[in-house]
Protein backbone atom coordinates (compact mmCIF):
# COMPACT_ATOMS: atom_id res chain seq x y z
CA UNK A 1 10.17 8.71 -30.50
CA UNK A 2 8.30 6.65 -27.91
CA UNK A 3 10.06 6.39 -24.29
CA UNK A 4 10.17 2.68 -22.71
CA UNK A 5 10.34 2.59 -18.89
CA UNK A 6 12.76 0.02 -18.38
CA UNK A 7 12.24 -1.91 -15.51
CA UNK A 8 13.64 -4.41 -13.09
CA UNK A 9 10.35 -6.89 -11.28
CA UNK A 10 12.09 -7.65 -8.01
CA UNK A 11 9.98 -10.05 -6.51
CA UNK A 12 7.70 -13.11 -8.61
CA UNK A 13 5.24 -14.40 -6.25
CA UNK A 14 1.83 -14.05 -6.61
CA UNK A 15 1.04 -10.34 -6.62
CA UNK A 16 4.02 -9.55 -8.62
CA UNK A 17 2.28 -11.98 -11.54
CA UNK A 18 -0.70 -10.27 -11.02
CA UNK A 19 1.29 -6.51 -11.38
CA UNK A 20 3.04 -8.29 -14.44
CA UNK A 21 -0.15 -9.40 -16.18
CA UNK A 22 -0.96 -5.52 -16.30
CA UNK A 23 2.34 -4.35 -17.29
CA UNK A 24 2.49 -6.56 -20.23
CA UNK A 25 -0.56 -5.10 -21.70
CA UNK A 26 1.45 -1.53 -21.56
CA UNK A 27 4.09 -2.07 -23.76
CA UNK A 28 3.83 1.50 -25.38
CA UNK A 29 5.38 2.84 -22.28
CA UNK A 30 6.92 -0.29 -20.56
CA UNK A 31 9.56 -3.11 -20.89
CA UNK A 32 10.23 -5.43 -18.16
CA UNK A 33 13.70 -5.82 -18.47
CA UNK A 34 14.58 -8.24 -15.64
CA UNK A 35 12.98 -10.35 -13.30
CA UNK A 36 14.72 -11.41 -10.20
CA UNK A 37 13.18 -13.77 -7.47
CA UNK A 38 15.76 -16.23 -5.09
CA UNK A 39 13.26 -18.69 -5.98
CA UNK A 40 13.62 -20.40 -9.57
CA UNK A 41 10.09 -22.06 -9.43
CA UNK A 42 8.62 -18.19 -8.97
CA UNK A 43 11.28 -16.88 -11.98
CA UNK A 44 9.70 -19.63 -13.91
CA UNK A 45 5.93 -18.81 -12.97
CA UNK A 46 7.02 -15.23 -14.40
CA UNK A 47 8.72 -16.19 -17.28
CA UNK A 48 5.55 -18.50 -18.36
CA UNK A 49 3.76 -14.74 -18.17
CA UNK A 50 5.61 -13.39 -21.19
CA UNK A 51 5.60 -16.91 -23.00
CA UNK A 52 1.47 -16.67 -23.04
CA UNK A 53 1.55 -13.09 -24.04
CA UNK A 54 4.03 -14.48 -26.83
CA UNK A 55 6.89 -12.18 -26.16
CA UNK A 56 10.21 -12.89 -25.50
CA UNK A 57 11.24 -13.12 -21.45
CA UNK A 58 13.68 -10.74 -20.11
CA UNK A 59 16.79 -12.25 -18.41
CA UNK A 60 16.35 -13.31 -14.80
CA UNK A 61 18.79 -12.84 -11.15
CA UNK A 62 18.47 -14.54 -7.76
CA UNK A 63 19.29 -11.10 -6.12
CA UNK A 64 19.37 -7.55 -6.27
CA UNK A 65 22.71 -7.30 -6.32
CA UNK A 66 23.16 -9.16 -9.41
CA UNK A 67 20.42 -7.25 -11.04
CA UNK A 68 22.33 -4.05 -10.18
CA UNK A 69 25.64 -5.46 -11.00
CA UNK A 70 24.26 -6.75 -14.34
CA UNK A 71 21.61 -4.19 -15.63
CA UNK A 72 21.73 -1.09 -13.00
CA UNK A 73 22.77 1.21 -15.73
CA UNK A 74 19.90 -0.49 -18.48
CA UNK A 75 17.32 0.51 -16.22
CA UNK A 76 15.16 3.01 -14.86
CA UNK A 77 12.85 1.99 -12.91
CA UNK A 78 12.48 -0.90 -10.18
CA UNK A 79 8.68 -2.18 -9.32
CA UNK A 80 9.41 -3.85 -5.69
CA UNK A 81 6.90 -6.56 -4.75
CA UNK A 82 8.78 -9.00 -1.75
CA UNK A 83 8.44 -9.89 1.58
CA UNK A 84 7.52 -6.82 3.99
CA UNK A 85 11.28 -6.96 5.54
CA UNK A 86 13.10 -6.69 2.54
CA UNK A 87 10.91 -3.50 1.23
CA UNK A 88 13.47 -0.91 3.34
CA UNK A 89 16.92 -2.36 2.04
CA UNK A 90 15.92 -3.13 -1.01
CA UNK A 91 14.41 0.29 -2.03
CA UNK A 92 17.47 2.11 -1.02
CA UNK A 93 19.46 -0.01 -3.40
CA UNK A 94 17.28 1.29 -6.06
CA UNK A 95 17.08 4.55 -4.81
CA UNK A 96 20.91 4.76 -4.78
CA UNK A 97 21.34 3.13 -7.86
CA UNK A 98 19.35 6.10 -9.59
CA UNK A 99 16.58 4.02 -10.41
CA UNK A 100 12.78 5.53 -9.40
CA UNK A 101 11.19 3.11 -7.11
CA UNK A 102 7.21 1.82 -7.12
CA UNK A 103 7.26 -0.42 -3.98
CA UNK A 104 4.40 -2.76 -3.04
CA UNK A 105 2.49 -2.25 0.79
CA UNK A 106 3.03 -1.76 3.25
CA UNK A 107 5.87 0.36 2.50
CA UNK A 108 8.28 -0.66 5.63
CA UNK A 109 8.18 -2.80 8.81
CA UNK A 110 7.79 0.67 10.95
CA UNK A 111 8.76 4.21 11.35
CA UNK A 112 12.11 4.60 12.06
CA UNK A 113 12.33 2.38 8.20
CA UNK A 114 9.87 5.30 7.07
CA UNK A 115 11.88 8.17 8.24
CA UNK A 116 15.20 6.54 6.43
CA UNK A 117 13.51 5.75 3.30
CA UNK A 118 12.52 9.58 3.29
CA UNK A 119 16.01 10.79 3.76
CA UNK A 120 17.43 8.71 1.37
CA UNK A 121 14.78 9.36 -1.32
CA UNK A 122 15.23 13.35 -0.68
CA UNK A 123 19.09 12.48 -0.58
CA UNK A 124 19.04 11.03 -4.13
CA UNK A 125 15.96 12.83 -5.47
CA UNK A 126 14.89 9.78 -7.07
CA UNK A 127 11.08 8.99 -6.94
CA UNK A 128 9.47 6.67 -4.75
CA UNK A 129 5.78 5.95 -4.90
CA UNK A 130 4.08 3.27 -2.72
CA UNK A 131 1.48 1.00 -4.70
CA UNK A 132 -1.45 1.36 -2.38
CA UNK A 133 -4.36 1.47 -4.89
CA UNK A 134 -6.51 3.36 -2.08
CA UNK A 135 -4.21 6.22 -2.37
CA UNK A 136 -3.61 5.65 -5.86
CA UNK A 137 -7.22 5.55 -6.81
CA UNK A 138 -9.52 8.25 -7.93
CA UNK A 139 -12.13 7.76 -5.63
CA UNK A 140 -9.85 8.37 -2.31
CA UNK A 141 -8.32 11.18 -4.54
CA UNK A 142 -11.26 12.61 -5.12
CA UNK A 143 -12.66 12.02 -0.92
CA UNK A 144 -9.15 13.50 0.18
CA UNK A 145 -9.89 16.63 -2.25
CA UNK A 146 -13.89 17.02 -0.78
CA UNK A 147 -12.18 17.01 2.82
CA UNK A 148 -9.11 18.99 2.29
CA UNK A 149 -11.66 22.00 0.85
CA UNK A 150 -13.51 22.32 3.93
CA UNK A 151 -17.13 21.84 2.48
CA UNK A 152 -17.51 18.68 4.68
CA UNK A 153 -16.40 21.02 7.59
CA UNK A 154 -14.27 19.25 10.25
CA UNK A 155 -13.73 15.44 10.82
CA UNK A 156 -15.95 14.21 13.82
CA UNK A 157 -15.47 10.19 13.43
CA UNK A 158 -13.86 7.45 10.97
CA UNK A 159 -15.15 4.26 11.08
CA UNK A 160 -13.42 1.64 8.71
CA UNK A 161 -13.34 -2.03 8.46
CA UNK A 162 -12.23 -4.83 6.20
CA UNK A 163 -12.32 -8.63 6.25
CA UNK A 164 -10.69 -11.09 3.96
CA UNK A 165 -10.60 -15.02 4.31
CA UNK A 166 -7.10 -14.28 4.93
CA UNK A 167 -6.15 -17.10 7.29
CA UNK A 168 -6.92 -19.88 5.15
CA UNK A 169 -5.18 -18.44 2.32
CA UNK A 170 -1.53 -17.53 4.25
CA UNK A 171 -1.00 -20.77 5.66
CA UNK A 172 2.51 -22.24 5.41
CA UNK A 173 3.85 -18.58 3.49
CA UNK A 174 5.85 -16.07 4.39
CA UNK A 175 2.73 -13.59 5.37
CA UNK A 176 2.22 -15.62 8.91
CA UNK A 177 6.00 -15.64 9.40
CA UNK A 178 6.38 -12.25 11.79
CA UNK A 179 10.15 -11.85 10.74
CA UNK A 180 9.21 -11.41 7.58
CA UNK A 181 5.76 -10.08 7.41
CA UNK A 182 6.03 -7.52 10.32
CA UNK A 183 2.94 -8.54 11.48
CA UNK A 184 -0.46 -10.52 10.38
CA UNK A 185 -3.72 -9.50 8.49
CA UNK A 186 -4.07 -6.44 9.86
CA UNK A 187 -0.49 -5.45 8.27
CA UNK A 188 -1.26 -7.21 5.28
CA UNK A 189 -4.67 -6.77 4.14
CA UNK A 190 -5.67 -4.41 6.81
CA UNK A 191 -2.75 -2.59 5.94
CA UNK A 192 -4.79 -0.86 3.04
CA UNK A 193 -7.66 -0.04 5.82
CA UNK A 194 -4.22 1.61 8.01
CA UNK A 195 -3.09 3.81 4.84
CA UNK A 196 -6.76 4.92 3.47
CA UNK A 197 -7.63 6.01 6.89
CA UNK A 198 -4.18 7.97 7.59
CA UNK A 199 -5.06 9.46 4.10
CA UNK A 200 -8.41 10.73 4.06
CA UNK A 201 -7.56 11.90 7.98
CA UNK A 202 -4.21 13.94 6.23
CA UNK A 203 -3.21 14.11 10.01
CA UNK A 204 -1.42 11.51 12.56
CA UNK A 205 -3.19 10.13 15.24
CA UNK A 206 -1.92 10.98 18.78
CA UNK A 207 -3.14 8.20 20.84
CA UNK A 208 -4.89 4.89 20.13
CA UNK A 209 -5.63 1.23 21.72
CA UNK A 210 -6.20 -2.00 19.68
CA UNK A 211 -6.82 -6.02 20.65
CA UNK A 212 -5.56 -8.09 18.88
CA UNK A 213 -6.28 -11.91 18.33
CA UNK A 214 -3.33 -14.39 16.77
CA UNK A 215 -6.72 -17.38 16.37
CA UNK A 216 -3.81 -20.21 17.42
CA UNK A 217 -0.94 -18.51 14.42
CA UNK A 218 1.76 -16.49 14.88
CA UNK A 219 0.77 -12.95 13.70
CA UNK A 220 -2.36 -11.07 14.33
CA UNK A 221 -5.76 -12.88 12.45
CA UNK A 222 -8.71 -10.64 14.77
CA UNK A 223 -7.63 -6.57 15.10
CA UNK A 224 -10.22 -3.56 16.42
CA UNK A 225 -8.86 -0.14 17.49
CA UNK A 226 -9.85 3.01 18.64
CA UNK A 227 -8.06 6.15 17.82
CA UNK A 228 -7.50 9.72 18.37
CA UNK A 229 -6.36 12.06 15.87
CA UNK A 230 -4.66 15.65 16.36
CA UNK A 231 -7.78 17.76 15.69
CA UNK A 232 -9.56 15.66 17.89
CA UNK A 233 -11.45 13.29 15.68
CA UNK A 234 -12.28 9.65 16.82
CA UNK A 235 -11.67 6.60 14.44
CA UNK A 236 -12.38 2.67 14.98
CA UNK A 237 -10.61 0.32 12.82
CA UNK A 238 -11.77 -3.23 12.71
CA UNK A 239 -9.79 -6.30 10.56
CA UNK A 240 -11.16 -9.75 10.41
CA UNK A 241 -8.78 -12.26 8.91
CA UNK A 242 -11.32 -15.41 9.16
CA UNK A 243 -13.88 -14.02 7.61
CA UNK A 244 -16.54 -16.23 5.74
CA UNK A 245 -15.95 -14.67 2.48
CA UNK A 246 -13.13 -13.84 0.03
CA UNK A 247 -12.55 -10.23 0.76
CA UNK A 248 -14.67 -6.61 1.00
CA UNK A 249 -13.99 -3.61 3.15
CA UNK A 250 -15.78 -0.26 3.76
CA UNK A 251 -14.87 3.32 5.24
CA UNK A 252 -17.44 6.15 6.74
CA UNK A 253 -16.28 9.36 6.92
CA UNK A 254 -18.51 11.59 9.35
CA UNK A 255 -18.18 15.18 9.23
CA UNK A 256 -20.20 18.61 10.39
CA UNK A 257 -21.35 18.76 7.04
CA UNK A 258 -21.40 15.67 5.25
CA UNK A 259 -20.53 11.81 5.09
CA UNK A 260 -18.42 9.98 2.96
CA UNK A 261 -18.00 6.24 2.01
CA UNK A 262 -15.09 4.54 0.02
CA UNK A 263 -13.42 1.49 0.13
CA UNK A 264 -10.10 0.87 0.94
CA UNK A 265 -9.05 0.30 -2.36
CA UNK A 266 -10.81 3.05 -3.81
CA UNK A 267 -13.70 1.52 -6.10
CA UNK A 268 -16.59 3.67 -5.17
CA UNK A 269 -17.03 6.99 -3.58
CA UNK A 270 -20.06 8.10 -2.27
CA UNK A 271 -21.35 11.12 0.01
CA UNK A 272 -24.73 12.43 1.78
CA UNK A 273 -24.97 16.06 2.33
CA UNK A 274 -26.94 17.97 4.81
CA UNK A 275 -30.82 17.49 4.60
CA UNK A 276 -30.33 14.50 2.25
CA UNK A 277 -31.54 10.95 3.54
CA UNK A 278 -29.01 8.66 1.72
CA UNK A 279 -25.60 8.19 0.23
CA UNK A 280 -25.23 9.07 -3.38
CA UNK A 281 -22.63 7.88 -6.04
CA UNK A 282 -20.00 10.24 -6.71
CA UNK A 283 -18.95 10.25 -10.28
CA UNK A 284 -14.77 9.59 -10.85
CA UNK A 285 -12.65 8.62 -13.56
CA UNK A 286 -11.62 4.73 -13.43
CA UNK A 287 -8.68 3.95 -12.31
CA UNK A 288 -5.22 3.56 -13.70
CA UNK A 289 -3.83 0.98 -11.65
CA UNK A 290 -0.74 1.26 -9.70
CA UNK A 291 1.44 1.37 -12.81
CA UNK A 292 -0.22 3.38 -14.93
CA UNK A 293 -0.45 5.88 -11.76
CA UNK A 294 3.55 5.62 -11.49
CA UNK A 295 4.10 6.33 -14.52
CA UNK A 296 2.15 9.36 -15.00
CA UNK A 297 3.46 10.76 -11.48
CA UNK A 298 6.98 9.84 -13.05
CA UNK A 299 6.03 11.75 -16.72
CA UNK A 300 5.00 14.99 -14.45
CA UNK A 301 1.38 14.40 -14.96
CA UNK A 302 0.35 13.42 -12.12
CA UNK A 303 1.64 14.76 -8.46
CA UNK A 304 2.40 11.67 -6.14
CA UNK A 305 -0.44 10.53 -4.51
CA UNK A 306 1.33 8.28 -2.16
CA UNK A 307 4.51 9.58 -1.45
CA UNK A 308 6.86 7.89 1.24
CA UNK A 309 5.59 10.82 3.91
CA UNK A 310 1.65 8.73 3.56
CA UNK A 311 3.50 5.83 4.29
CA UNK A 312 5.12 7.54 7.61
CA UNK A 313 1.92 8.26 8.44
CA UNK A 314 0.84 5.04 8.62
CA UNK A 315 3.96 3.53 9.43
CA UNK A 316 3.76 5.29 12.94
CA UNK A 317 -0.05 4.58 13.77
CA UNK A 318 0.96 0.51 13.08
CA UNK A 319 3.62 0.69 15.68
CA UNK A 320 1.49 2.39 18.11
CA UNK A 321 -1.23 -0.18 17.22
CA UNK A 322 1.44 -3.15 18.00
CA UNK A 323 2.72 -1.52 21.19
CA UNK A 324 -0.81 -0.91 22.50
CA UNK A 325 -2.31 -4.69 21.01
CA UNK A 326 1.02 -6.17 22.92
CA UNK A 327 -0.25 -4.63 26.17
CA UNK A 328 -3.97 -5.83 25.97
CA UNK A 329 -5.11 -2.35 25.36
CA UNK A 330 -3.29 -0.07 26.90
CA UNK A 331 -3.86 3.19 25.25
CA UNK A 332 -0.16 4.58 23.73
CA UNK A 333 0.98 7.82 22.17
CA UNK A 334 1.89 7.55 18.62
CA UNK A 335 5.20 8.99 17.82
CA UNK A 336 6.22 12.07 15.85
């Protein structure tokens, strides 16, 4: 007898349509069983998702509450795709609830959120998986495992960067509002450049400074850092959020015995070995997508590739990365 994940969509905005259009396409393992969104127009936009698939649309809530109150013990699952500032409360309601979590980046606003969201998830021993597709994706799987065996030898430098046309596309929403967003492109976008890094490093950073430029908004648009991590490795970072086209990124890896190149979504792998004069593919599997990943981490196929510890991790090199970008510069200590 085939097993339906039942699961509640909190959040209908744009990259919760997106996650739907996927979902809907996995009904051997998945039923979306409510939708909830404080906005009708955005329940609507959803709704129309299951009306051009020609299925039936689950019922919808304004809040979380009500979808507990209503459905808590119907479901199993919650997929959590809102505003940045609601990602801490609202996952512990799941988490307490008994429901497994998958919650949209970044995972929380910083790391005292992190640390909480830990201790509640090891409290309940519910699952919690954040939907980074970096982490989640083969290729960064596969970079992590190359570094983590030691044939690259030791980490020397990381130099990552990635650019989006992101101002033009946030104005007027909630992502260039810093109550809600936590920050600007660098925390948004850039936030996948944060958590790939902090992954394929598999260490914190101790120190690091950053500039940051706001371009005339309220929330960081221009971001470059410099970084030191606990073996002694150097990274750079570098986000531009007015860039002249839609979106790339890229990621070099320099080790004693190798280099490696991803993307901060995953998408390609590539490495050059000692004694060879360019970068060469590096087969991997395609990807699952973020659901498809959850799912399998949640059947015991799969062991989480993006627990809530990753997004400590990064959680505690953005705060350092505010603290320092709020004093021009300054180099600070990131926190334990």
């Amino acid at each position: 007898m085939t097993h339906f994940v039942r699961t509640a969509l909190i959040g209908c905005g744009n990259m919760a349509r997106y996650h739907l259009e996927q979902m809907l396409q996995q009904l051997d393992t998945t039923r979306v069983a409510v939708l909830c969104d404080p906005n009708p127009a955005m329940l609507e936009q959803a709704v129309q998702k299951f009306r051009e698939a020609e299925l039936e649309p689950p019922p919808t809530r304004a809040s979380l509450e009500a979808v507990l109150a209503d459905f808590g013990d119907q479901l199993d699952a919650a997929f959590i795709i809102t505003p940045h500032a609601f990602h801490h409360d609202q996952t512990v309601a799941c988490l307490k609830a008994g429901l497994d979590v998958l919650l949209e980046k970044p995972m929380v606003m910083n790391a005292a959120e992190a640390h909480s969201l830990i201790e509640t998830r090891n409290q309940t021993g519910r699952l919690l998986v954040v939907a980074f597709p970096g982490s989640l994706s083969p290729e960064i799987r596969a970079a992590v495992q190359l570094l983590r065996s030691g044939q690259l030898g030791s980490i020397l430098t990381i130099n990552g960067l990635v650019w989006q046309d992101w101002r033009a596309l946030t104005v007027g929403t909630w992502r260039q509002n810093p109550a809600l967003s936590g920050g600007g492109f660098m925390f948004d976008t850039g936030a996948h450049l944060l958590n790939t890094v902090a992954d394929l490093a598999g260490e914190d950073f101790v120190e690091v400074a950053a500039w940051f430029d706001r371009c005339g908004t309220p929330v960081d648009i221009l971001a470059a850092a410099i970084g030191r991590l606990k073996s002694g490795g150097l990274v750079t970072l570098n986000g531009c959020g007015d860039a002249s086209s839609p979106y790339g990124s890229d990621i070099r890896v320099f080790c004693s015995q190798g280099i490696l190149q991803v993307g901060v979504w995953g998408g390609y792998l590539r490495l050059q070995r000692p004694g060879r004069r360019f970068l060469r593919r590096v087969a991997c599997p395609p990807s699952l997508g973020v659901w498809q990943q959850f799912l399998a981490v949640r059947a015991g196929q799969l062991e989480n590739p993006c627990p809530p510890e990753v997004g400590l991790r990064m959680a505690r090199l953005w705060d350092a990365l505010k603290a320092s970008a709020e004093w021009n510069g300054l180099p600070v200590q990131c926190g334990g």
